[in-house]
Protein backbone atom coordinates (compact mmCIF):
# COMPACT_ATOMS: atom_id res chain seq x y z
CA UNK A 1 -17.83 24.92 4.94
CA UNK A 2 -13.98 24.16 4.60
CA UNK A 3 -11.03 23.75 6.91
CA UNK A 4 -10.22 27.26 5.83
CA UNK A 5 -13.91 28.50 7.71
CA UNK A 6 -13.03 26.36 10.80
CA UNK A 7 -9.33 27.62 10.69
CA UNK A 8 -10.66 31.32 10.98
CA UNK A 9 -13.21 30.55 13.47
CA UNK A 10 -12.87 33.80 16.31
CA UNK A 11 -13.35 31.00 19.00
CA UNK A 12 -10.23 28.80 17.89
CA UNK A 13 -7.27 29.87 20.30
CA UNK A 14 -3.75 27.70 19.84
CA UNK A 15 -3.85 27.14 16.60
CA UNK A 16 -0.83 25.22 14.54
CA UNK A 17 -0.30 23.55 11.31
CA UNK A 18 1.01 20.39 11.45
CA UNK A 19 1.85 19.14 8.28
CA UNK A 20 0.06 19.60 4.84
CA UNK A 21 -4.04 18.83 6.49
CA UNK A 22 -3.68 18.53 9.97
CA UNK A 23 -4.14 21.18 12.38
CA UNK A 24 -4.07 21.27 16.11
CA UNK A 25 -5.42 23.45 18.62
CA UNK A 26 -6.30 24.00 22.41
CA UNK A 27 -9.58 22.32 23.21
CA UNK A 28 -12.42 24.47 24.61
CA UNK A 29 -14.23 21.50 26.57
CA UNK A 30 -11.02 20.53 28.54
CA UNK A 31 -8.77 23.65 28.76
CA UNK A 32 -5.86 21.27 27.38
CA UNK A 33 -3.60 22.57 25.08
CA UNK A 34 -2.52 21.41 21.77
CA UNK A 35 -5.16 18.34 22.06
CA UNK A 36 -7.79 18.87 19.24
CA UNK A 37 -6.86 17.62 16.31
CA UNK A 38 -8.18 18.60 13.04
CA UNK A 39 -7.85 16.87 9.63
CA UNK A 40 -9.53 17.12 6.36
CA UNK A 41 -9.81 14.52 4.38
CA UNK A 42 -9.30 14.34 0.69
CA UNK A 43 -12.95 14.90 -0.14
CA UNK A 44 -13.21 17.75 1.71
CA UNK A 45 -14.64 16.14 4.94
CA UNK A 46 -13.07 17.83 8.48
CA UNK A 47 -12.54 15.82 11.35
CA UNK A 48 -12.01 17.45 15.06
CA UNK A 49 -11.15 14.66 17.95
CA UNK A 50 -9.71 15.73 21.98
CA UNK A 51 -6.78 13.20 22.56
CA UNK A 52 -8.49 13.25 26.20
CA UNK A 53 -11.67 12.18 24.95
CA UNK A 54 -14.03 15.16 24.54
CA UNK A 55 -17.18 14.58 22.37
CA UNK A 56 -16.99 16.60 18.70
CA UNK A 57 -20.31 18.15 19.68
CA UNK A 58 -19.29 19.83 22.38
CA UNK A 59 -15.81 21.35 20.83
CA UNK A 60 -17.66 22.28 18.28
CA UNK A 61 -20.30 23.77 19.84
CA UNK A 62 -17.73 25.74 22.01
CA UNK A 63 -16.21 26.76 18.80
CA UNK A 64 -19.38 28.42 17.75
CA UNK A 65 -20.10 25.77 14.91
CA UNK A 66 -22.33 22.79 13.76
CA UNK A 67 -22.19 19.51 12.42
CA UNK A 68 -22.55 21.16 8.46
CA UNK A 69 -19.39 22.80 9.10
CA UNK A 70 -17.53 19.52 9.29
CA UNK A 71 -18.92 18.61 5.99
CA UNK A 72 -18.23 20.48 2.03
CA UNK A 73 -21.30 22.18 0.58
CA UNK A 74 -22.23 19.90 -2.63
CA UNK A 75 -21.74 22.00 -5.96
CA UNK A 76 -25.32 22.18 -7.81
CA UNK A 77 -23.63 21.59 -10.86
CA UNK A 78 -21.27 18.50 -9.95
CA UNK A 79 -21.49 15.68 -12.52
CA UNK A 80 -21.92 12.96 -9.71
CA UNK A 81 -23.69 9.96 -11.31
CA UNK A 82 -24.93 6.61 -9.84
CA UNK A 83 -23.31 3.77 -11.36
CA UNK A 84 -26.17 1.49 -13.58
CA UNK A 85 -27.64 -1.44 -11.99
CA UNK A 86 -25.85 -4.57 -12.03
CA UNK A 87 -22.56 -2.92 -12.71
CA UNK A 88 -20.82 -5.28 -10.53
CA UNK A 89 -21.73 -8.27 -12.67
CA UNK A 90 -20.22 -7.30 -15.44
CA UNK A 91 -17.29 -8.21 -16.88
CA UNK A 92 -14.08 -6.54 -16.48
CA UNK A 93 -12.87 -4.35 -19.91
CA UNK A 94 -9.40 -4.79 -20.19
CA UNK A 95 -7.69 -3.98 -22.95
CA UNK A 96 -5.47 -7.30 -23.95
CA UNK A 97 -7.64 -9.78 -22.35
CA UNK A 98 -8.17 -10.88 -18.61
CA UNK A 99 -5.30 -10.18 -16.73
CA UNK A 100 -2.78 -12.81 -15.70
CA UNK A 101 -0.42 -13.55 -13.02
CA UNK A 102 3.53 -13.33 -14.22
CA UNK A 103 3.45 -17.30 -13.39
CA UNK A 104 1.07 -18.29 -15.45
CA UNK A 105 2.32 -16.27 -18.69
């Protein structure tokens, strides 16, 4: 799921946009208003937190939701590959050399 499914979730009340990711919204655990906030990162994971304190579970379970929805479905087709073993030992490729501090130039 996205922020958009959470966003449009019938069990959401209070709902405001913050700024360009974050959200906020009136918390179903403690009847407070304006407390949850919810963020998405920039790989697509959502974050919901209570500024009083209220366990993600249970707002989200309130909310009618489950842990998957805080996380983006994986494409089957995504060209994700594991970097080769022993890729940290090898040297940096820099074009013009190792790179050196202005001082030392």
């Amino acid at each position: 799921m996205a922020l958009s499914d959470i966003l449009n979730s019938p069990h959401l009340t209070g709902c405001e946009r913050r700024n360009y990711k974050d959200h906020i919204a009136d918390c179903p655990v403690c009847g407070s208003r304006r407390r949850v906030l919810i963020r998405e990162d920039g790989d697509g994971r959502v974050h919901a937190g209570c500024a009083r304190g209220c366990l993600p579970d249970s707002i989200l379970r309130e909310w009618g939701l489950t842990h998957a929805a805080l996380f983006p479905q994986r494409r089957p087709n995504a060209n994700h590959q594991r970097p080769k073993p022993g890729w940290m030992r090898e040297a940096p490729r820099y074009a013009g050399g190792p790179v050196r501090p202005q001082s030392e130039q």
